[in-house]
C-alpha atoms as a PDB file:
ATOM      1  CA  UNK A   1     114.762  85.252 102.497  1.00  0.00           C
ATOM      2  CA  UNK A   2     114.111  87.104  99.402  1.00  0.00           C
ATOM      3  CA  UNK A   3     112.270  90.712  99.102  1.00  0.00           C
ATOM      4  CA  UNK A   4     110.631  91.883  96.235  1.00  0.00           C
ATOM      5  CA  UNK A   5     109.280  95.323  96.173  1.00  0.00           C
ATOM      6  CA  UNK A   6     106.282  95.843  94.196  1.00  0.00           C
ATOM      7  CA  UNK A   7     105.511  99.717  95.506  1.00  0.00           C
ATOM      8  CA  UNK A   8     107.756 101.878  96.458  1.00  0.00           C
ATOM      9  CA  UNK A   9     106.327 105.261  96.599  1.00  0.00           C
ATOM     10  CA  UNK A  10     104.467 106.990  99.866  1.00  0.00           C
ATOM     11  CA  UNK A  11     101.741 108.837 100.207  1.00  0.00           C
ATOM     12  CA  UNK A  12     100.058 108.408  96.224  1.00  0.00           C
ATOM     13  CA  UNK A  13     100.734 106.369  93.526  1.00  0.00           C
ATOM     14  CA  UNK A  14     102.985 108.485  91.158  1.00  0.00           C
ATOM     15  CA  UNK A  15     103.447 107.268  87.866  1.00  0.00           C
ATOM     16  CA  UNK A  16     105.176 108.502  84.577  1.00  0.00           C
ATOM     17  CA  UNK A  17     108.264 108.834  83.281  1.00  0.00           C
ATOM     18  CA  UNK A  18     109.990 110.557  86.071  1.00  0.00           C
ATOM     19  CA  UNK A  19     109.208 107.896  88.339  1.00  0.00           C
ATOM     20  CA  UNK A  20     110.360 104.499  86.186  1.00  0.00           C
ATOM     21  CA  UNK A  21     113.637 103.860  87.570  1.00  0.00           C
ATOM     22  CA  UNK A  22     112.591 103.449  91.188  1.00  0.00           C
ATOM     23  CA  UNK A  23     108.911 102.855  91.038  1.00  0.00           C
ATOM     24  CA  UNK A  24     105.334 104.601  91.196  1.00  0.00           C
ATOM     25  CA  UNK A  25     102.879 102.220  93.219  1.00  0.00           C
ATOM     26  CA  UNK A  26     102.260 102.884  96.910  1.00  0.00           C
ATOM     27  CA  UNK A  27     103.631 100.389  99.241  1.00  0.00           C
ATOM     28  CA  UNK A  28     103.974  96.350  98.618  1.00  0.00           C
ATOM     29  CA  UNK A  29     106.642  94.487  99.379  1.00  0.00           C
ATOM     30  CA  UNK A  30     106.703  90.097  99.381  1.00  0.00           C
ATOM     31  CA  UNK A  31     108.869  88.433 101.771  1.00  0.00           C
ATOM     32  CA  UNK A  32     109.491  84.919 100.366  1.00  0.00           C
ATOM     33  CA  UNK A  33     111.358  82.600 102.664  1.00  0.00           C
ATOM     34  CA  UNK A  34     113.833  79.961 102.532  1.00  0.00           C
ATOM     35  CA  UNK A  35     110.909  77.354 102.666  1.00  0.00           C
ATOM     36  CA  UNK A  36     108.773  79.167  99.642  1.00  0.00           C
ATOM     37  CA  UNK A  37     105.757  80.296 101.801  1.00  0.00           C
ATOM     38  CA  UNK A  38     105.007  84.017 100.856  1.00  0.00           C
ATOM     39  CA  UNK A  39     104.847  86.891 103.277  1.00  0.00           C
ATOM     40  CA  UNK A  40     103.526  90.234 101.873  1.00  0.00           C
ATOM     41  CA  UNK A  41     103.718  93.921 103.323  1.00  0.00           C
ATOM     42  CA  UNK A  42     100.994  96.298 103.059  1.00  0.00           C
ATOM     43  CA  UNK A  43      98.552  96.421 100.486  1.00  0.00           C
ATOM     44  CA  UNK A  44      99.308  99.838  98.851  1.00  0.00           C
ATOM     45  CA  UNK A  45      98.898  99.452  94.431  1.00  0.00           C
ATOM     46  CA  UNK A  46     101.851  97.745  93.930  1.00  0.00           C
ATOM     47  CA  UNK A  47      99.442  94.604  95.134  1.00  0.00           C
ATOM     48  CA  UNK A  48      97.470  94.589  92.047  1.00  0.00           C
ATOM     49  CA  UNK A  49     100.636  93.200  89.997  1.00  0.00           C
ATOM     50  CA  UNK A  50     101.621  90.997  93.143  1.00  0.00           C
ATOM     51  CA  UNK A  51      98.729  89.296  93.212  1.00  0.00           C
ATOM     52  CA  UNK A  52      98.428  88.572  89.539  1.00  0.00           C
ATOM     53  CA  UNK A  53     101.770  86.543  89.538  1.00  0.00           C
ATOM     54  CA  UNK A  54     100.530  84.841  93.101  1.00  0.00           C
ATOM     55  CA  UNK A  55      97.301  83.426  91.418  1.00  0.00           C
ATOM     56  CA  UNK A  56      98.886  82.533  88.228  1.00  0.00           C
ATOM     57  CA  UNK A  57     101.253  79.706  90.177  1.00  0.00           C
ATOM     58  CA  UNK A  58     100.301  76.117  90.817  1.00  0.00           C
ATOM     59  CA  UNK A  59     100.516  75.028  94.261  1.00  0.00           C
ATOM     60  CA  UNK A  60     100.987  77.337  97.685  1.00  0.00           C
ATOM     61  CA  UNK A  61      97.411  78.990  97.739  1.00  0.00           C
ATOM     62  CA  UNK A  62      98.412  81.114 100.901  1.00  0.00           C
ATOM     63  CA  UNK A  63      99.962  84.303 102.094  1.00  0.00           C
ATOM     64  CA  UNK A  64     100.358  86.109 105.676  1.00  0.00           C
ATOM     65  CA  UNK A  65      99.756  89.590 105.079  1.00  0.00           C
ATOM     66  CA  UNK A  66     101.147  92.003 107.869  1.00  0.00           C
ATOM     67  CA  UNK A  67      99.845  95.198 108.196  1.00  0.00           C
ATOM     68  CA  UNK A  68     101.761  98.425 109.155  1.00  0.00           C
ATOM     69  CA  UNK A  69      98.660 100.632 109.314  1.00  0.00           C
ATOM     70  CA  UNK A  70      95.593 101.733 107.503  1.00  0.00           C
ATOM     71  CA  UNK A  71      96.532 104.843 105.780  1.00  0.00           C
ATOM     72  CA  UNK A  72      95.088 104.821 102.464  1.00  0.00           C
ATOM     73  CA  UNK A  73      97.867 104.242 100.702  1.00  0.00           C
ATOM     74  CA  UNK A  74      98.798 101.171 102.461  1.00  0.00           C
ATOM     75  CA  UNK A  75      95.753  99.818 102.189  1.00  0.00           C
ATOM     76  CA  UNK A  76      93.903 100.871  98.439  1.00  0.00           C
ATOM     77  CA  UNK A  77      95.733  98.214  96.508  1.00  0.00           C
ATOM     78  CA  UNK A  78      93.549  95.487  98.372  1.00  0.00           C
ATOM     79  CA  UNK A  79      90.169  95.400  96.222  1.00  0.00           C
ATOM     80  CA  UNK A  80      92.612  94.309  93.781  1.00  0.00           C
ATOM     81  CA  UNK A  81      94.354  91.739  95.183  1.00  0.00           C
ATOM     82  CA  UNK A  82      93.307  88.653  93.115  1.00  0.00           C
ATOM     83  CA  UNK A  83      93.980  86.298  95.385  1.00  0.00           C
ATOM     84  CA  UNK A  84      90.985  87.494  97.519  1.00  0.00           C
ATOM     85  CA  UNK A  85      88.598  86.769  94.532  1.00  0.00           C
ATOM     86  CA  UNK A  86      89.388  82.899  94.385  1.00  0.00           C
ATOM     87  CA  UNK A  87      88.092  80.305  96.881  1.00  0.00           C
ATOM     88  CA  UNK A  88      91.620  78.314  97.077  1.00  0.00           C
ATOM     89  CA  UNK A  89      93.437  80.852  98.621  1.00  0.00           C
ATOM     90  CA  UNK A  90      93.833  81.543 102.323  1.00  0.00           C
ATOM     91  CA  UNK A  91      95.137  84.694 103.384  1.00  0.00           C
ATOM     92  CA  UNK A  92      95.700  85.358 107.243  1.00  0.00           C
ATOM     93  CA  UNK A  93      96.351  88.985 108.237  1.00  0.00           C
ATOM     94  CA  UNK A  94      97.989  90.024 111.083  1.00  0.00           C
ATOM     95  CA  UNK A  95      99.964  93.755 111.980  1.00  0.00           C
ATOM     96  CA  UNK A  96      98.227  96.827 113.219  1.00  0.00           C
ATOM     97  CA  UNK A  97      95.833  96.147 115.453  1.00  0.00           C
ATOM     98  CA  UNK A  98      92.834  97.150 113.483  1.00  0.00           C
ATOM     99  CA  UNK A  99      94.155  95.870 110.178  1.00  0.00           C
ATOM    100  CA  UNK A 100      90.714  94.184 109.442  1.00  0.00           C
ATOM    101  CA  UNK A 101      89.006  97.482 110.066  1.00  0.00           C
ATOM    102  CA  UNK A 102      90.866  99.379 107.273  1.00  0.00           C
ATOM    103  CA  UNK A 103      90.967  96.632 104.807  1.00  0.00           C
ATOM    104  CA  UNK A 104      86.804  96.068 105.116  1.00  0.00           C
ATOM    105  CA  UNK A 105      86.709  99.822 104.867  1.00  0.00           C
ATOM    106  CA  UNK A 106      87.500  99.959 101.198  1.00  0.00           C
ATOM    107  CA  UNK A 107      84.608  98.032 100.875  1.00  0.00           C
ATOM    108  CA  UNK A 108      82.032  98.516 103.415  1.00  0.00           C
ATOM    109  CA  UNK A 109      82.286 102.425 104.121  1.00  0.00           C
ATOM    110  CA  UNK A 110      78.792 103.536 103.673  1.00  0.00           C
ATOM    111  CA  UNK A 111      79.814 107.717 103.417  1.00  0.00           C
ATOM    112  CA  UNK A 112      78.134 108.786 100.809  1.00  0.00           C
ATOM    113  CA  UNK A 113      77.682 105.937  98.102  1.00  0.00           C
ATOM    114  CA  UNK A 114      80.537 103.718  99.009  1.00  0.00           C
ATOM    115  CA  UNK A 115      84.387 103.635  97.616  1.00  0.00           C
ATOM    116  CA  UNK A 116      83.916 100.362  95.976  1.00  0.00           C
ATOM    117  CA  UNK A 117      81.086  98.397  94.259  1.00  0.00           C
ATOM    118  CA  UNK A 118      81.668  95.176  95.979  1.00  0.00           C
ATOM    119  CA  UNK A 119      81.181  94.251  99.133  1.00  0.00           C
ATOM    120  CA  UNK A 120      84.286  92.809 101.535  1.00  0.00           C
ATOM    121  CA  UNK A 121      81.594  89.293 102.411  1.00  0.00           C
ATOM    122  CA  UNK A 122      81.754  89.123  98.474  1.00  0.00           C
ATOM    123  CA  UNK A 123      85.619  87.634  98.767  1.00  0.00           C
ATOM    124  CA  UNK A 124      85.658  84.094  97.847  1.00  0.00           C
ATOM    125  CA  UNK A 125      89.223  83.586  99.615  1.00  0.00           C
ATOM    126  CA  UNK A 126      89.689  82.601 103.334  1.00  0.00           C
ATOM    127  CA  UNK A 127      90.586  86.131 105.261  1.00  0.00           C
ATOM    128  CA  UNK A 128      91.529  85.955 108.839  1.00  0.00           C
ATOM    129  CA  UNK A 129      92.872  87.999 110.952  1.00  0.00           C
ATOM    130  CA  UNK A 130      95.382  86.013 113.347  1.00  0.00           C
ATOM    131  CA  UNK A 131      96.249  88.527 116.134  1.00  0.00           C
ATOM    132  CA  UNK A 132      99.449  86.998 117.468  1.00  0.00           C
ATOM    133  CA  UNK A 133     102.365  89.647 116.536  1.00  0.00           C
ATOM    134  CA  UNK A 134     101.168  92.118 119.234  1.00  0.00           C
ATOM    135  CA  UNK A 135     101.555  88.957 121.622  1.00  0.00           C
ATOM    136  CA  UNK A 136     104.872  88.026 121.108  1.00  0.00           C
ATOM    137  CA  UNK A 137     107.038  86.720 117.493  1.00  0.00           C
ATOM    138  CA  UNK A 138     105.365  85.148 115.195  1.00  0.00           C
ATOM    139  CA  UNK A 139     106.923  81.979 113.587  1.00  0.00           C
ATOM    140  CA  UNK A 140     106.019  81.469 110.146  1.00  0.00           C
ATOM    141  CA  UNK A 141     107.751  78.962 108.185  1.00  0.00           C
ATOM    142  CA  UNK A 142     111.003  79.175 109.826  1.00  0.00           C
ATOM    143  CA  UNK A 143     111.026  83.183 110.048  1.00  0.00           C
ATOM    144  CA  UNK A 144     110.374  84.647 113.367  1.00  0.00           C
ATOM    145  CA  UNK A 145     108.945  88.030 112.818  1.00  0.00           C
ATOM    146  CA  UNK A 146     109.131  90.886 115.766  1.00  0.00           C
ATOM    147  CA  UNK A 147     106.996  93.999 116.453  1.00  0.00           C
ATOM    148  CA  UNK A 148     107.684  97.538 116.792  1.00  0.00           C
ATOM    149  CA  UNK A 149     105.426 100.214 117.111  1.00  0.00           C
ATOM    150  CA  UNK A 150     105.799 103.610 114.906  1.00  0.00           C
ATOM    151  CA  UNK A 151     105.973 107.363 115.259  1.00  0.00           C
ATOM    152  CA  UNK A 152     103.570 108.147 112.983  1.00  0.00           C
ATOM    153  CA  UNK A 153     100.070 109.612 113.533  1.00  0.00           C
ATOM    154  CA  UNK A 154      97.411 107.134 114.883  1.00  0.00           C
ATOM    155  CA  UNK A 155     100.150 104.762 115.179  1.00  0.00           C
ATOM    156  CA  UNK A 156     101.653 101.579 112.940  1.00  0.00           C
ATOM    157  CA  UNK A 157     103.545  98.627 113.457  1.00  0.00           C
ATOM    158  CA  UNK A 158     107.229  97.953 112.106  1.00  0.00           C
ATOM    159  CA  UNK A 159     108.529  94.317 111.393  1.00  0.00           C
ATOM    160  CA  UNK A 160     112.161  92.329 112.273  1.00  0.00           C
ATOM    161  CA  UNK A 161     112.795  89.149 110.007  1.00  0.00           C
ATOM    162  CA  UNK A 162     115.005  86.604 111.019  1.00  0.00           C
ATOM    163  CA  UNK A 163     115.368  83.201 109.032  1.00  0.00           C
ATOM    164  CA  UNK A 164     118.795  81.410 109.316  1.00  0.00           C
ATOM    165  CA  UNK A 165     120.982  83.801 111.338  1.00  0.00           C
ATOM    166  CA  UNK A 166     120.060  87.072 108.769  1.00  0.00           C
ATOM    167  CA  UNK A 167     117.921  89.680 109.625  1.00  0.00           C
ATOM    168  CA  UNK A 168     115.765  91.848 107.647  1.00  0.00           C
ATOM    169  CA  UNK A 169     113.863  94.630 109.009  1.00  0.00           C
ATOM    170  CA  UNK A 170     111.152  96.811 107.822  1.00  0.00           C
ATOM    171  CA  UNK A 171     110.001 100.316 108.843  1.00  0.00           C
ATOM    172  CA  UNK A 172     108.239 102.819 106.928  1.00  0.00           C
ATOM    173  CA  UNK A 173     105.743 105.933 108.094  1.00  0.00           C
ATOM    174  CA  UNK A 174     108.327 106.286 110.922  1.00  0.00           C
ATOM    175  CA  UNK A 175     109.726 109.723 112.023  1.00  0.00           C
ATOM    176  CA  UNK A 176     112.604 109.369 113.824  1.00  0.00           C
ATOM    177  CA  UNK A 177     112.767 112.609 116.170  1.00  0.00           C
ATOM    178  CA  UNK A 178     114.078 112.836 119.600  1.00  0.00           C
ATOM    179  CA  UNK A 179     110.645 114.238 120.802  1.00  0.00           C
ATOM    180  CA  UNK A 180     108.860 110.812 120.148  1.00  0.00           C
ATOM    181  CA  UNK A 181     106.396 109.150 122.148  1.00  0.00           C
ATOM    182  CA  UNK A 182     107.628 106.821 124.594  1.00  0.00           C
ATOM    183  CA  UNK A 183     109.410 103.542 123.119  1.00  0.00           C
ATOM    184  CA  UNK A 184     109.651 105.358 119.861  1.00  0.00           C
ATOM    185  CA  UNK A 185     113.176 107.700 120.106  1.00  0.00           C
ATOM    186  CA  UNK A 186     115.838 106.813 117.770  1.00  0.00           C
ATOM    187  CA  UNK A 187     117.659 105.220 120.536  1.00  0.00           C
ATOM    188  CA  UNK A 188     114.883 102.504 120.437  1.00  0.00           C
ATOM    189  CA  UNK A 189     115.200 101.867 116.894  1.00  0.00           C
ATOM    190  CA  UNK A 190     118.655 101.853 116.905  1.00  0.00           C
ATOM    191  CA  UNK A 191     118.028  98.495 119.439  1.00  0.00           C
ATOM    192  CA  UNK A 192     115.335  96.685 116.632  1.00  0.00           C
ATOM    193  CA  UNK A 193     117.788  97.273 113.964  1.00  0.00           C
ATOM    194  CA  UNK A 194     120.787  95.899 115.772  1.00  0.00           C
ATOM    195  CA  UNK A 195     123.460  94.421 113.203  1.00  0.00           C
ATOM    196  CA  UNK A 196     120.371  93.781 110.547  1.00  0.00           C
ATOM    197  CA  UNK A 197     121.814  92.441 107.406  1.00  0.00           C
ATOM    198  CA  UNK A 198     118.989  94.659 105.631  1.00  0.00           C
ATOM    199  CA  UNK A 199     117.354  97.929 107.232  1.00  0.00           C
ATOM    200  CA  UNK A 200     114.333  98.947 104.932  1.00  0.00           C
ATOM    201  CA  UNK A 201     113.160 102.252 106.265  1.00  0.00           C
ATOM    202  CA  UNK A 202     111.014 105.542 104.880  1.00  0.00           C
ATOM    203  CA  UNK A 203     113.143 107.952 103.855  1.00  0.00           C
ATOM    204  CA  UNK A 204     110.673 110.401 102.479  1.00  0.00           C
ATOM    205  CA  UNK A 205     111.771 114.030 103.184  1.00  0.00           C
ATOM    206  CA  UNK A 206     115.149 116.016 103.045  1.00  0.00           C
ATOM    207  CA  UNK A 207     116.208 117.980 106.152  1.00  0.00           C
ATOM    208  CA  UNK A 208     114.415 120.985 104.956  1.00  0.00           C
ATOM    209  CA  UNK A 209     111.543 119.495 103.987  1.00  0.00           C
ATOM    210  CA  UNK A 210     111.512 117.511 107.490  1.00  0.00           C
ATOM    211  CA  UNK A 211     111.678 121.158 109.296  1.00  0.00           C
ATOM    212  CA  UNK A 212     108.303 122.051 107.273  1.00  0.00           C
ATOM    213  CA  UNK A 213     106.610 118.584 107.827  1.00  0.00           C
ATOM    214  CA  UNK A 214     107.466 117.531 110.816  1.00  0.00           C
ATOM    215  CA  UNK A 215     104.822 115.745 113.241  1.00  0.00           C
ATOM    216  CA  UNK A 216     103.735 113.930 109.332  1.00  0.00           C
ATOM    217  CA  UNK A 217     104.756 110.988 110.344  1.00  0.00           C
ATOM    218  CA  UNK A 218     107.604 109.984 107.779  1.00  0.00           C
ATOM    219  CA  UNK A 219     111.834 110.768 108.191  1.00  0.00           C
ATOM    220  CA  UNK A 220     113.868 112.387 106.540  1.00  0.00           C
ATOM    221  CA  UNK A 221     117.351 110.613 104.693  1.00  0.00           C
ATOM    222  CA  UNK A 222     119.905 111.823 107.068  1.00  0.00           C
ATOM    223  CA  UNK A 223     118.035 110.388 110.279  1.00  0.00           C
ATOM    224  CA  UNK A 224     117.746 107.352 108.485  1.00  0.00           C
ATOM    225  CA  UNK A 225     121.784 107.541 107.655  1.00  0.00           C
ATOM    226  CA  UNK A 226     121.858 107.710 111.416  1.00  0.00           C
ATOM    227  CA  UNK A 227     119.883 104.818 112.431  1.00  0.00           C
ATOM    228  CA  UNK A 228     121.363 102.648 109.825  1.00  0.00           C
ATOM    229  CA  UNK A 229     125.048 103.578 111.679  1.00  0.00           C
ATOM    230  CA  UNK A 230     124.278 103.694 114.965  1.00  0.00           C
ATOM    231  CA  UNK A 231     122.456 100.505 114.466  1.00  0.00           C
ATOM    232  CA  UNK A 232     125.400  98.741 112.480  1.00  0.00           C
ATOM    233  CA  UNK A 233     123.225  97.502 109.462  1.00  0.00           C
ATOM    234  CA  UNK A 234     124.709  95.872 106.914  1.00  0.00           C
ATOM    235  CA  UNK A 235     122.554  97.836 104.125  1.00  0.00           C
ATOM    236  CA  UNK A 236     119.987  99.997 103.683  1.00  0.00           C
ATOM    237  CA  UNK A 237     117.376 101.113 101.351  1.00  0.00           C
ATOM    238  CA  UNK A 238     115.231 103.922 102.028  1.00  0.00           C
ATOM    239  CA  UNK A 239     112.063 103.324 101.297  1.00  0.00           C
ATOM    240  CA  UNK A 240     108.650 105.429 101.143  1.00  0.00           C
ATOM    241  CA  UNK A 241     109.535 107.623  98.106  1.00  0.00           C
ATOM    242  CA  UNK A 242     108.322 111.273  98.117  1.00  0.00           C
ATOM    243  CA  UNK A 243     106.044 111.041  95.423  1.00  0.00           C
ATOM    244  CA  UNK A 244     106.674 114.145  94.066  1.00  0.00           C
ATOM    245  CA  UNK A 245     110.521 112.807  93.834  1.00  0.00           C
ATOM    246  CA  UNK A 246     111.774 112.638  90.264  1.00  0.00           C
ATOM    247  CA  UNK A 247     114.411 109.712  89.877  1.00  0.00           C
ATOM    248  CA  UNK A 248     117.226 112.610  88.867  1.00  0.00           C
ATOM    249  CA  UNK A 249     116.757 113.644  92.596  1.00  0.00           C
ATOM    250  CA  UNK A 250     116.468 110.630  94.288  1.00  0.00           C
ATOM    251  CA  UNK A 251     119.676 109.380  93.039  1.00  0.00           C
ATOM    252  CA  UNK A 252     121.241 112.960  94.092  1.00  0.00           C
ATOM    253  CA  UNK A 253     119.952 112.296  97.753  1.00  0.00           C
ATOM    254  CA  UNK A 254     121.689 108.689  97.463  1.00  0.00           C
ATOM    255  CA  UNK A 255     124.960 110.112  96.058  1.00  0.00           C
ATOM    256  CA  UNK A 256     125.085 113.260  98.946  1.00  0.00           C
ATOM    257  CA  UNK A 257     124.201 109.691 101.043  1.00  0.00           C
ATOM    258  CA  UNK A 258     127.348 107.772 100.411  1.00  0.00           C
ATOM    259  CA  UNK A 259     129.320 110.613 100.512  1.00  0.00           C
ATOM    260  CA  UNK A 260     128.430 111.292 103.506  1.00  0.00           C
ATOM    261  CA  UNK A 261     128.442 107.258 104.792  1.00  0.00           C
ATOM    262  CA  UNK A 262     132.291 107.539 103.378  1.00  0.00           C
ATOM    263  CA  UNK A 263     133.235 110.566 105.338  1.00  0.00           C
ATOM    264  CA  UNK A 264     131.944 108.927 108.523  1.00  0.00           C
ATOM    265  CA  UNK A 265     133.972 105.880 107.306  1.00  0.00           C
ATOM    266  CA  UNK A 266     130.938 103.624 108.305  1.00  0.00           C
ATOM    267  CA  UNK A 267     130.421 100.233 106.263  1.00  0.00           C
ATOM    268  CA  UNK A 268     127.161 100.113 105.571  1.00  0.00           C
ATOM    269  CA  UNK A 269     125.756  99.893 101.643  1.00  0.00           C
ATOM    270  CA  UNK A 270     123.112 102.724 100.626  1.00  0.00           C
ATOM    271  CA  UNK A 271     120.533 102.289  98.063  1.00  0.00           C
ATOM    272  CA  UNK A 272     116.974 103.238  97.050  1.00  0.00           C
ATOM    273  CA  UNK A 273     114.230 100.822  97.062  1.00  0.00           C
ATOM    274  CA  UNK A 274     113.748  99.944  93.083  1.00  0.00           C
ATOM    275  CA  UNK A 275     109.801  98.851  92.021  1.00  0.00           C
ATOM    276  CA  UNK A 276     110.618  95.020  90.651  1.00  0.00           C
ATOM    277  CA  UNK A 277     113.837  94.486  92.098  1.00  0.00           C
ATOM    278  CA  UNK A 278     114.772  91.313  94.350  1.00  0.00           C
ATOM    279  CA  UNK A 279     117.170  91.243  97.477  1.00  0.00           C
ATOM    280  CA  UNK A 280     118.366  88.900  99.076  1.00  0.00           C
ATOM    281  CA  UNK A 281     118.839  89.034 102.750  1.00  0.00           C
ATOM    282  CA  UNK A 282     122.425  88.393 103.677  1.00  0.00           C
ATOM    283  CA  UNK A 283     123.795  88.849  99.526  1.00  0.00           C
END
């Protein structure tokens, strides 16, 4: 598998130049596996660019798009998903439960005068929703891809990848406090992310901040230090950036991070989720 993040950033898109290095769109990230098919993550802003290189290739006219809730900005990047405008593409959805619900909402919410001038039945591309994660893995290509739910208000779904003996797995708007609902504790993550080759989880808040926030729905970077040993990943990226973050910072939170990981004497890489970059899962 390769990843490719094209958004980065929680909450709002925050561009300018504070934000270059790792990224200003709202969450997007493609999943491309070993047999070419494309899987992509949310539909945050950093879809809009995503889907301009998808409809620009020859060949392949079809993604899975998983879900991890309908929070606005996982979801505003969709009316701008090219893709959706052209009648060769297929695009089957699958995630939250009520995925469908908050991707027709951009279009079809009738409060006021509407959030967008065209209407979802106006999409020229097959859109389905599949509903088979919440029954069990779901094979695509040869990835299997598990479900876990979230700590994060009205819920959200988290995703394991494995292709080929690696393992990638994916959880952002997750608050990892010992107070969680049932199935959610940090013990029970620290079981999904078993031995992952590549833990991608939202790292939003420092401790301090977490203390003010908490009950938000998003971690802070020393729970997700935690997880990442307790589980015995590989690496890690933390993921969700604060979008009031400048880069200066970010890269202080990953350098009190290693320090930290070196002290412990635990293996596992730390980095930040960088808008454009690819990873490969295993490399």
């Amino acid at each position: 598998m390769q990843i490719t993040f094209w958004g980065t950033r929680g909450s709002i898109a925050a561009p300018g130049r504070d934000t270059v290095v790792f990224g200003g769109n709202t969450c997007c990230v493609e999943v491309t596996t070993a047999g070419g098919r494309t899987i992509v993550i949310d539909a945050g802003s950093g879809i809009r660019p995503l889907g301009e290189k998808l409809a620009s290739r020859e060949g392949g006219h079809e993604v899975l798009l998983l879900m991890t809730h309908n929070h606005w900005d996982h979801v505003q990047g969709f009316p701008f998903f090219k893709p959706a405008y052209l009648k060769e593409w297929t695009i089957r959805v699958d995630g939250f439960h009520s995925c469908m619900k908050g991707l027709r909402a951009i279009f079809d919410n009738r409060m006021g005068d509407g959030f967008f001038p065209i209407a979802f039945e106006a999409l020229k591309a097959d859109i389905r929703f599949i509903d088979r994660i919440g029954k069990g893995p779901l094979v695509w290509d040869d990835v299997v891809i598990d479900a876990m739910p979230l700590q994060h208000p009205q819920g959200g779904v988290g995703f394991r990848f494995r292709e080929d003996g690696r393992s990638f797995v994916f959880l952002t708007d997750n608050e990892l406090r010992e107070d969680a609902w049932a199935g959610r504790k940090p013990s029970d993550y620290v079981r999904f992310c078993r031995e992952a080759d590549l833990l991608v989880h939202d790292a939003q808040y420092t401790p301090a901040e977490h203390a003010e926030r908490c009950g938000w729905g998003h971690s802070d970077h020393a729970a997700v230090v935690d997880l990442a040993i307790e589980a015995g990943t590989k690496r890690l990226l933390f993921f969700h950036h604060d979008p009031g973050r400048a880069d200066a910072e970010l890269s202080a939170i990953l350098d009190d991070s290693r320090r930290f990981l070196r002290d412990r004497g635990a293996g596992t890489e730390i980095d930040a989720a960088r808008e454009g970059a690819h990873v490969r899962v295993g490399v």
